[in-house]
Protein backbone atom coordinates (compact mmCIF):
# COMPACT_ATOMS: atom_id res chain seq x y z
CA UNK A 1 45.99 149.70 119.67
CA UNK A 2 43.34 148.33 121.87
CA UNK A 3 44.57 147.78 125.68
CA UNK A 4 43.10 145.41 128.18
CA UNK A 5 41.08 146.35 131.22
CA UNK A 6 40.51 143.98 133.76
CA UNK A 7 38.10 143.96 136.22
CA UNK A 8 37.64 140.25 136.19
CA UNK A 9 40.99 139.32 136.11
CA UNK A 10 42.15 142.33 138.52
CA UNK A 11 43.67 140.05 140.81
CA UNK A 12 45.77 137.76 137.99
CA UNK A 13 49.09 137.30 139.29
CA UNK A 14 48.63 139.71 142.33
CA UNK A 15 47.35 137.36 144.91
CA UNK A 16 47.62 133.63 145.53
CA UNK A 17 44.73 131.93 145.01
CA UNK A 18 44.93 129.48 147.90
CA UNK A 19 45.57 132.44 150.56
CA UNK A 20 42.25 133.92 151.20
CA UNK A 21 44.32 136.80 152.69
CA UNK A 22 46.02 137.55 149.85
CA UNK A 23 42.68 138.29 148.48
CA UNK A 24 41.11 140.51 151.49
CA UNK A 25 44.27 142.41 151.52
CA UNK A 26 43.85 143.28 148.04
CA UNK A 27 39.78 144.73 149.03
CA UNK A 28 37.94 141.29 148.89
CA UNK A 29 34.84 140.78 150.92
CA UNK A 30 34.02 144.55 151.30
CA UNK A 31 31.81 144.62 148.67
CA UNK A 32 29.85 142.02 150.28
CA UNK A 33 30.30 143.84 153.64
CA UNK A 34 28.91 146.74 151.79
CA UNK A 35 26.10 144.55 150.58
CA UNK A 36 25.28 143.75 153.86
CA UNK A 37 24.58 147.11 154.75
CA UNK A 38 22.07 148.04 152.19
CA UNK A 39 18.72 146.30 151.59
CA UNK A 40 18.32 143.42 149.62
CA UNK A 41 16.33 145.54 146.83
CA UNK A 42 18.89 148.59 146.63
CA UNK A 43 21.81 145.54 145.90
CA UNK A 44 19.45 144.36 142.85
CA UNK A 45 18.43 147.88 141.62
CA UNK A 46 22.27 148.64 141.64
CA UNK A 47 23.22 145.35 139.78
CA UNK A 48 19.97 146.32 137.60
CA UNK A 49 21.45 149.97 136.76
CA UNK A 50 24.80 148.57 136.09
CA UNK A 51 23.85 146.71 133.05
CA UNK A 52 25.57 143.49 133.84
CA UNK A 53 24.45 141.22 131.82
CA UNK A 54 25.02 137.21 131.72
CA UNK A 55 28.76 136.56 130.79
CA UNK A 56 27.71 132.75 129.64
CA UNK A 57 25.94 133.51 126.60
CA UNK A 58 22.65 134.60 126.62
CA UNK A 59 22.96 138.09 127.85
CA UNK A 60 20.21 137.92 130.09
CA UNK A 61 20.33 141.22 132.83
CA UNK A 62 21.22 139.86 136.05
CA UNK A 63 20.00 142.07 138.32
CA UNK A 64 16.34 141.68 136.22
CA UNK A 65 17.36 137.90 136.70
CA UNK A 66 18.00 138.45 140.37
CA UNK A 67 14.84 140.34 140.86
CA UNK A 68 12.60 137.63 139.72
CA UNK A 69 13.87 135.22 142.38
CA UNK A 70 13.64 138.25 144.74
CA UNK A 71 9.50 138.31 144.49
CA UNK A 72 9.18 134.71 144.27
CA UNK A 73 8.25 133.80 148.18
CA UNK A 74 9.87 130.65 149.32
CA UNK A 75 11.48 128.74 152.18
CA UNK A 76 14.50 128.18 150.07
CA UNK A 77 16.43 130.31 147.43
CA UNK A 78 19.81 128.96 145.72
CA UNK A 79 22.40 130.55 143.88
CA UNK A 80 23.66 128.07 141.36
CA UNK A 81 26.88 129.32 139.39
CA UNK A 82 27.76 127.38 136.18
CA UNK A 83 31.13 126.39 135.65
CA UNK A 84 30.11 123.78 133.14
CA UNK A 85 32.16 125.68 130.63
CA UNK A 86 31.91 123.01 128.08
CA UNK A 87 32.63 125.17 124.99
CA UNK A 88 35.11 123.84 122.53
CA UNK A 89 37.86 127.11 122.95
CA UNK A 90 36.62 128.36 126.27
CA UNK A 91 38.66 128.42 129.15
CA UNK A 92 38.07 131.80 131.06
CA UNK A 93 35.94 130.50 133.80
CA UNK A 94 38.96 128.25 134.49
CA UNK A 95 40.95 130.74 134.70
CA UNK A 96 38.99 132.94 137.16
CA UNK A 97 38.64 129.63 138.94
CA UNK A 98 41.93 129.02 139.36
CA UNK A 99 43.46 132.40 140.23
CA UNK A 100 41.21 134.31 142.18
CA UNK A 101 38.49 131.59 142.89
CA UNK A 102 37.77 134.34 146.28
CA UNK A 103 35.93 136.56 143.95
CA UNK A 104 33.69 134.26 142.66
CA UNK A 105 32.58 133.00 145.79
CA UNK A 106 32.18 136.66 147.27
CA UNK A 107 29.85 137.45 144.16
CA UNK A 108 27.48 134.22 144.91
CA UNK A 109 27.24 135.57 148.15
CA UNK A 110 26.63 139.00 147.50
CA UNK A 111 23.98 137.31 144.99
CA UNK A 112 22.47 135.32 147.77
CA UNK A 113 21.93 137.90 150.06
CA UNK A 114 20.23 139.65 147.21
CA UNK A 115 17.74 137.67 146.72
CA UNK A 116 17.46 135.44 149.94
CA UNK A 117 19.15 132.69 149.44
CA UNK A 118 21.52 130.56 151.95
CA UNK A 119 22.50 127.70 149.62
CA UNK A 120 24.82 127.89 146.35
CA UNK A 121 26.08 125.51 144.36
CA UNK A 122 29.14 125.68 141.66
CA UNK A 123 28.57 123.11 139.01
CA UNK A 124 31.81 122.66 138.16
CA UNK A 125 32.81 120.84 134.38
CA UNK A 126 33.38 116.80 134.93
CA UNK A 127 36.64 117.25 132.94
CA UNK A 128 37.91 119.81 135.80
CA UNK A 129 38.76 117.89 139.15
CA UNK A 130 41.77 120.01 139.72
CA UNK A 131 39.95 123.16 140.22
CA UNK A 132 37.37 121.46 142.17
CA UNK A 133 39.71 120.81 144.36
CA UNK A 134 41.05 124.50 144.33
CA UNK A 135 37.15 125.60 145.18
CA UNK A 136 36.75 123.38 147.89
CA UNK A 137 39.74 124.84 149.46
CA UNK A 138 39.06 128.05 148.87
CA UNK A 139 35.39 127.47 150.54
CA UNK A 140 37.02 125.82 153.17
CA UNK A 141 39.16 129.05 154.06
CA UNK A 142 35.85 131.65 153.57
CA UNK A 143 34.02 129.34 156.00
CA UNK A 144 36.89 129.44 158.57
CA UNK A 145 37.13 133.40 158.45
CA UNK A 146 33.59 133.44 158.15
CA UNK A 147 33.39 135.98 155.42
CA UNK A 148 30.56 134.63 153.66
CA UNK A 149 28.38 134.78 156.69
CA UNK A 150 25.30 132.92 156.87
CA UNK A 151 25.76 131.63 153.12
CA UNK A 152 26.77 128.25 152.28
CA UNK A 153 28.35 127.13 148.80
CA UNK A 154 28.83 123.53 147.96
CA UNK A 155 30.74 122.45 144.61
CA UNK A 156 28.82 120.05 142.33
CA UNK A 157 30.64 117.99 139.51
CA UNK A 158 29.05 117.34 136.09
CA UNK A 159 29.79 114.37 134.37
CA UNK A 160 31.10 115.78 130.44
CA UNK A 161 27.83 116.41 129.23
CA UNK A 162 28.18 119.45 126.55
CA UNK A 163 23.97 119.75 127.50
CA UNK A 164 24.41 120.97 130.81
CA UNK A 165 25.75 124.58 130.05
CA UNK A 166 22.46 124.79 129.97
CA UNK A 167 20.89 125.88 133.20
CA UNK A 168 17.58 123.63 133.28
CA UNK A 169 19.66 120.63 132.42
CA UNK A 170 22.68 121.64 134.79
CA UNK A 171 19.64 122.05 137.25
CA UNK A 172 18.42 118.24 136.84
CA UNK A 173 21.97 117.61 136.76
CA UNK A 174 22.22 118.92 140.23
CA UNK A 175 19.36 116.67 141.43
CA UNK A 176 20.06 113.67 140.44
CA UNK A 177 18.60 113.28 137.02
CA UNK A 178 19.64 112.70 133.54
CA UNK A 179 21.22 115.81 131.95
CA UNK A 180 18.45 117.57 129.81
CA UNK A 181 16.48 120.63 129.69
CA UNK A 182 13.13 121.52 130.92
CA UNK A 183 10.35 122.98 129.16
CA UNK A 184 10.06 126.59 130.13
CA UNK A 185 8.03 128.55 131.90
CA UNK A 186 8.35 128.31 134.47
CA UNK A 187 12.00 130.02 134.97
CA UNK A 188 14.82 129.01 137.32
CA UNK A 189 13.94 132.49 139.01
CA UNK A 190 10.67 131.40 139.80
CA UNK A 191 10.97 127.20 140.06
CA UNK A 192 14.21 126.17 139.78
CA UNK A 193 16.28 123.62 141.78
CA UNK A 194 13.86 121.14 143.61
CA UNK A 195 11.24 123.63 142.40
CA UNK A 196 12.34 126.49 144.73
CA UNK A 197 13.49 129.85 143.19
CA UNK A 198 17.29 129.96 141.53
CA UNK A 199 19.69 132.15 140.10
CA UNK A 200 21.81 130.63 137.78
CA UNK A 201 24.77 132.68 136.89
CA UNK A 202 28.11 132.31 134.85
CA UNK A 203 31.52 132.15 136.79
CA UNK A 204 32.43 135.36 134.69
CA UNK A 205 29.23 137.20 136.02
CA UNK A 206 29.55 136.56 139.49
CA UNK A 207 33.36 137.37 139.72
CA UNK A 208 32.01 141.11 137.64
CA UNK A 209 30.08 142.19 141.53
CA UNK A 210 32.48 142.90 144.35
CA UNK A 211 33.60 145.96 141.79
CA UNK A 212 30.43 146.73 140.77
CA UNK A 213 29.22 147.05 143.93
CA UNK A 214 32.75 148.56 145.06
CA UNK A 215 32.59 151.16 142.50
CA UNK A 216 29.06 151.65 141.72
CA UNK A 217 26.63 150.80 138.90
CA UNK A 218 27.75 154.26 136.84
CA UNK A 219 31.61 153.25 137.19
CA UNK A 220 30.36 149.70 135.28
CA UNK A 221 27.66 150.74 132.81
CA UNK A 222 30.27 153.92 131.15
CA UNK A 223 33.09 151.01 130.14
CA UNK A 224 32.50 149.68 126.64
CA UNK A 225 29.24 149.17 124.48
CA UNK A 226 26.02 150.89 126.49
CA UNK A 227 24.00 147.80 125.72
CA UNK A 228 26.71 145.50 127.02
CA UNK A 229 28.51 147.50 129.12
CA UNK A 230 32.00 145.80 131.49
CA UNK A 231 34.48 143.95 129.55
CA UNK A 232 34.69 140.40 128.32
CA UNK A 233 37.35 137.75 128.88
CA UNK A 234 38.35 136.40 125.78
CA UNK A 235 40.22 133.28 124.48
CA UNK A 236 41.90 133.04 121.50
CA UNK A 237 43.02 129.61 119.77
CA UNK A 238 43.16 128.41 116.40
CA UNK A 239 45.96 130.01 113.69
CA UNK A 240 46.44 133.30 115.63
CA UNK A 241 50.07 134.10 116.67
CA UNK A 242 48.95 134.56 120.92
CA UNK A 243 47.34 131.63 121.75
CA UNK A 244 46.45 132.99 124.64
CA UNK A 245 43.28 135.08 126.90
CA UNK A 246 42.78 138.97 127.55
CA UNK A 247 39.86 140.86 129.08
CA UNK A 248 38.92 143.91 127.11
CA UNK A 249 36.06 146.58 127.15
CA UNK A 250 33.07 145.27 125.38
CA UNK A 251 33.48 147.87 122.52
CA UNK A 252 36.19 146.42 121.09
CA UNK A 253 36.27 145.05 117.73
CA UNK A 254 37.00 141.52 116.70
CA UNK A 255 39.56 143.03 114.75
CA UNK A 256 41.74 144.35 117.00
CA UNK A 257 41.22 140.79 119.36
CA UNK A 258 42.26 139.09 116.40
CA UNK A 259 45.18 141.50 115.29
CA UNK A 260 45.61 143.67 117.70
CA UNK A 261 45.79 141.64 121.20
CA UNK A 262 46.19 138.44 119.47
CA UNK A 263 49.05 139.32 116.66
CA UNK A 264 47.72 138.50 113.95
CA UNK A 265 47.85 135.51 111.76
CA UNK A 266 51.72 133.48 111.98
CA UNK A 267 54.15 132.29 108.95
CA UNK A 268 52.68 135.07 106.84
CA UNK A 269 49.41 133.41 105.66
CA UNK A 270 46.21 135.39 105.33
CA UNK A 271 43.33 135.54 107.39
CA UNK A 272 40.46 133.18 106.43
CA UNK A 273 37.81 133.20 109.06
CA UNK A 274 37.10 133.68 112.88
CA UNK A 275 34.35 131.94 114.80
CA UNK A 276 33.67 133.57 118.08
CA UNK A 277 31.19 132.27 121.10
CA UNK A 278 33.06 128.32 120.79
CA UNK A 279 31.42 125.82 118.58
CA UNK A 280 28.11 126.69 118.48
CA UNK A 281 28.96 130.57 116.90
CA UNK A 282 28.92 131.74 114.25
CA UNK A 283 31.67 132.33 111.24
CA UNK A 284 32.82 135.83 110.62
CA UNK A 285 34.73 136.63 107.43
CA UNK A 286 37.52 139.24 106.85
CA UNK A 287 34.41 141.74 105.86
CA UNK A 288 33.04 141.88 108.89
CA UNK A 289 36.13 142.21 111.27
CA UNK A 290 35.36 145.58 112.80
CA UNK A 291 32.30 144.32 114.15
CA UNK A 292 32.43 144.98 118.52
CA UNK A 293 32.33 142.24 120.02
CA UNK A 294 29.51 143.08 122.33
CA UNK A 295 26.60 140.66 122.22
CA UNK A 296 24.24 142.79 120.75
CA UNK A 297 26.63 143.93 117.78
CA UNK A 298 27.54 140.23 117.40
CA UNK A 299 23.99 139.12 117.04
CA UNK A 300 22.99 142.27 114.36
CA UNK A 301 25.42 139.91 112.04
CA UNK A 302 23.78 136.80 112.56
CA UNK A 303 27.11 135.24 115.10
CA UNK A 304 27.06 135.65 118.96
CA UNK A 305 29.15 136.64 121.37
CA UNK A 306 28.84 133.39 123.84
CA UNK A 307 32.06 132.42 125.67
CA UNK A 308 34.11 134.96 124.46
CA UNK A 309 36.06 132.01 122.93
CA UNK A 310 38.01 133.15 119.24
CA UNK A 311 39.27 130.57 117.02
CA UNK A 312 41.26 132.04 114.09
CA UNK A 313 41.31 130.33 110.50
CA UNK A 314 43.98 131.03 108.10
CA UNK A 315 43.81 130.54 104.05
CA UNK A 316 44.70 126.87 104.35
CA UNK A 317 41.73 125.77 106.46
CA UNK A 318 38.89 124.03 104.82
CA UNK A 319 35.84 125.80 105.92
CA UNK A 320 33.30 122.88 104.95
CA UNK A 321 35.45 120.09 106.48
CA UNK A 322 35.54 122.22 109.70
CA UNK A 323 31.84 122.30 109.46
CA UNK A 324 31.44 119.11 109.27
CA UNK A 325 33.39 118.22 112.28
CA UNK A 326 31.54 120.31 114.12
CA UNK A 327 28.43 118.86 113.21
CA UNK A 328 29.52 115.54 114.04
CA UNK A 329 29.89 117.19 117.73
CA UNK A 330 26.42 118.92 117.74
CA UNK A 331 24.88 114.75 116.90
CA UNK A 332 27.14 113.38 119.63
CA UNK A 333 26.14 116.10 122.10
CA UNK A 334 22.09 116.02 121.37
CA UNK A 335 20.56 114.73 124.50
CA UNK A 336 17.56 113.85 122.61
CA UNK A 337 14.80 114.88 124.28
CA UNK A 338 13.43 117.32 121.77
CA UNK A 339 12.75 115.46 117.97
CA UNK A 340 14.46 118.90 116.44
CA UNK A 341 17.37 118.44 117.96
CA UNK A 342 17.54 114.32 118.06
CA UNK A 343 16.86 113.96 114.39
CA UNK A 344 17.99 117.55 112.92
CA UNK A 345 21.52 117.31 114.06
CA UNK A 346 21.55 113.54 112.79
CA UNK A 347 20.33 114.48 109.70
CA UNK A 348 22.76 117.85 109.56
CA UNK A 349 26.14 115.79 110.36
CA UNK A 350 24.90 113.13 107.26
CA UNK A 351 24.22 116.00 104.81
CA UNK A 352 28.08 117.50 105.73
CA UNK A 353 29.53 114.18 104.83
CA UNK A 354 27.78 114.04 101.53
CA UNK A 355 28.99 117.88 100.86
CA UNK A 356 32.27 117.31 101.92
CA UNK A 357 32.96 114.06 100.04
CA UNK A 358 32.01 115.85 96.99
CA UNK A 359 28.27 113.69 96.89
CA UNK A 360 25.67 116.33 97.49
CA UNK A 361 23.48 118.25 95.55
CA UNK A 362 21.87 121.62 95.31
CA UNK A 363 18.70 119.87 96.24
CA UNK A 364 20.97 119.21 99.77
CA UNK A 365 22.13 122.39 99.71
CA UNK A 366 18.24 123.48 100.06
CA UNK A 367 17.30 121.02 102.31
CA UNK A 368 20.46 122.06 105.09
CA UNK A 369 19.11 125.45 104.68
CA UNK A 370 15.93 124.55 105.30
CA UNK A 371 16.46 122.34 108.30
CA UNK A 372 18.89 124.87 110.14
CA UNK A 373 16.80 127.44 109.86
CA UNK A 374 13.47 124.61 111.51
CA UNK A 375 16.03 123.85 114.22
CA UNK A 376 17.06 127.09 115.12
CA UNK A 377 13.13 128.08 115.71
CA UNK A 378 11.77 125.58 117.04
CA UNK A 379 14.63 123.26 119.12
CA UNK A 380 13.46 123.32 122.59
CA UNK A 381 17.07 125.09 124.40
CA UNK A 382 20.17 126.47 122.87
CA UNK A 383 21.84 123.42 121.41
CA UNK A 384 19.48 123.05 119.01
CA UNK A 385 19.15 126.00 118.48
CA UNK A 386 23.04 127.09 117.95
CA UNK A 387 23.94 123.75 116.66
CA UNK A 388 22.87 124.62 113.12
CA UNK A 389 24.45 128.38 113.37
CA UNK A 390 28.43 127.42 112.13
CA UNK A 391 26.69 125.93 108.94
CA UNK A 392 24.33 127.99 108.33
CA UNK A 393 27.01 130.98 108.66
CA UNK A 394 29.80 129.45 106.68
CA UNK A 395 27.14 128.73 103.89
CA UNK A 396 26.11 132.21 103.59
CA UNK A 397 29.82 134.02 103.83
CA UNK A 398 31.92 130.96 102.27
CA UNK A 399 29.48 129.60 99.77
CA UNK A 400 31.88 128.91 97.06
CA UNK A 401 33.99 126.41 99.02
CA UNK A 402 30.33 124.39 99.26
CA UNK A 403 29.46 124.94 95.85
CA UNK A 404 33.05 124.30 94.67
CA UNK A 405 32.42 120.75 96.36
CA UNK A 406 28.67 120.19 95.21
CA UNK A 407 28.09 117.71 92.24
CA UNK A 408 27.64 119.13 88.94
């Protein structure tokens, strides 16, 4: 039976979240202390060695991240931390937010002394005023102990675009600008906000650093998978009997989050499907359960790891209508700046319909093969490029339910 560890969510129901002492009695702020007193380089190398990587879904290394701003001269650095957290299913970052919102902030500033930065922002998810209002307190209370030192962190609401989880368009976000995504290079690391060099970071990530840097990169990189090592905050929804979260070494396999920490399916029905990383991942069936959820292992079978969000299926659930809904999100959510994107999840949602009203062909079944497979290549950011994934995936592992509804 697979047992949580939580570094993340160490201080869950210890402290509360609106005492800042709570949350220095309990060790916060001596990681950043400790921070302070080694060079800006040795904090990066250490990050580097631990093998954190990003906690938001592209499993980027931060500390390679980090480094990148590092040798970027400037006037201004920023640390931007994305609380977007858009993802049908997801609701970690909200959680961190909410009960220890102390160790996020001390892991933007260990960040910002990293790489030179006195600015950060939190761009914190439109549909979320309540914890906005938690982080402005809580910033509020660092700046009157004056823990964070010389580093200032402003909170920055987005307006319910599902488009700016993505860092470029969460950047023009930030500015001022409509809500898409930049053509890359250059990096955030390198030109970022206004053009100056930016980390951009998950909530998740940055609350991982006061114990990395508390306990050292060898404590971090030993727990779970060696190519994604720390633990991963997971939450589970859908027809699972603990509707609930957990944080769990990155080892662990989607069968025991499913079964094991999440009991199982309820009222005795059988398990159908799971589709991990929110929305935009991919569907895994019973077959490939004891897959680890790490992102590496999750990407090996064609799903990804993403938010760490798990929504269970039972036998009852119709995978293509479920497909189709979701397609209808990834059209509605298309900012439309790339034609892949624009048209592709247009024309995706309208071939659904037709497959699950019972009207399309094999000659549609081709063509939605075709075009997710265009769109996943050559979309210009990860919307496009994930939007196609939950078909594409529930066509290859449940491809009699489409053929069972494709005209004769």
């Amino acid at each position: 039976m697979v047992e949580e560890m939580r570094i993340v969510l160490r201080n869950l129901g210890k402290i509360d979240p609106l005492k800042i002492d709570d949350y220095i009695n309990a060790g916060g702020y001596k990681s950043l202390q400790k921070a302070w007193g080694m060079s800006q380089m040795d904090v990066i190398q250490e990050v580097k060695n631990s093998g954190l990587r990003g906690r938001g879904g592209a499993g980027f290394n931060a500390g390679v991240k980090w480094g990148f701003s590092y040798n970027t001269p400037a006037d201004q650095k920023y640390v931007v931390c994305n609380a977007d957290e858009g993802e049908p299913g997801t609701y970690k970052d909200r959680i961190i937010m909410e009960k220890d919102p102390q160790s996020l902030l001390e892991g933007m500033a260990i960040c910002g002394y990293a790489i030179g930065a006195t600015k950060g922002f939190i761009y914190c998810r439109g549909e979320y005023p309540f914890v906005a209002e938690l982080l402005n307190q809580a910033i509020k209370q660092a700046k009157d102990k004056g823990v964070l030192g010389d580093f200032d962190i402003e909170v920055r609401m987005g307006a319910g675009a599902y488009v700016c989880g993505e860092e470029t368009a969460l950047i023009e976000s930030i500015e001022g600008h409509r809500g898409e995504p930049r053509f890359k290079p250059p990096f955030p690391g390198v030109s970022g906000l206004w053009g100056k060099p930016t980390v951009v970071n998950n909530v998740e990530t940055f609350a991982n650093l006061p114990s990395i840097l508390e306990k050292g990169a060898d404590w971090y990189k030993a727990i779970g998978a060696p190519g994604y090592p720390g633990t991963k905050v997971v939450t589970l929804t859908g027809d699972v009997a603990n509707k609930t979260f957990f944080e769990v070494p990155t080892d662990t396999s989607i069968r025991d989050v499913v079964f094991g920490l999440g009991g199982g399916i309820p009222n005795n029905k059988k398990f159908k499907a799971v589709q991990i990383g929110g929305t935009s991942g991919g569907f895994i069936p019973e077959a490939l359960l004891d897959t680890p959820i790490d992102f590496d292992s999750m990407g090996a079978i064609g799903a990804t790891l993403g938010s760490g969000a798990v929504f269970v299926m039972d036998e009852t659930r119709d995978i293509v209508d479920i497909a189709t809904r979701i397609a209808k999100f990834f059209e509605h959510e298309s900012c439309g700046k790339c034609t892949p994107c624009r048209e592709g999840t247009k024309r995706m949602y309208e071939l659904m319909v037709k497959m699950n009203n019972g009207q399309a062909t094999a000659g549609d079944w081709a063509l939605m093969n075709k075009l997710g497979s265009t769109m996943k290549q050559i979309s210009l950011c990860g919307l496009g490029q994930a939007a196609p994934v939950p078909i594409l995936t529930t066509m290859e592992h449940f491809n009699q339910e489409y053929k069972a509804k494709l005209l004769a």
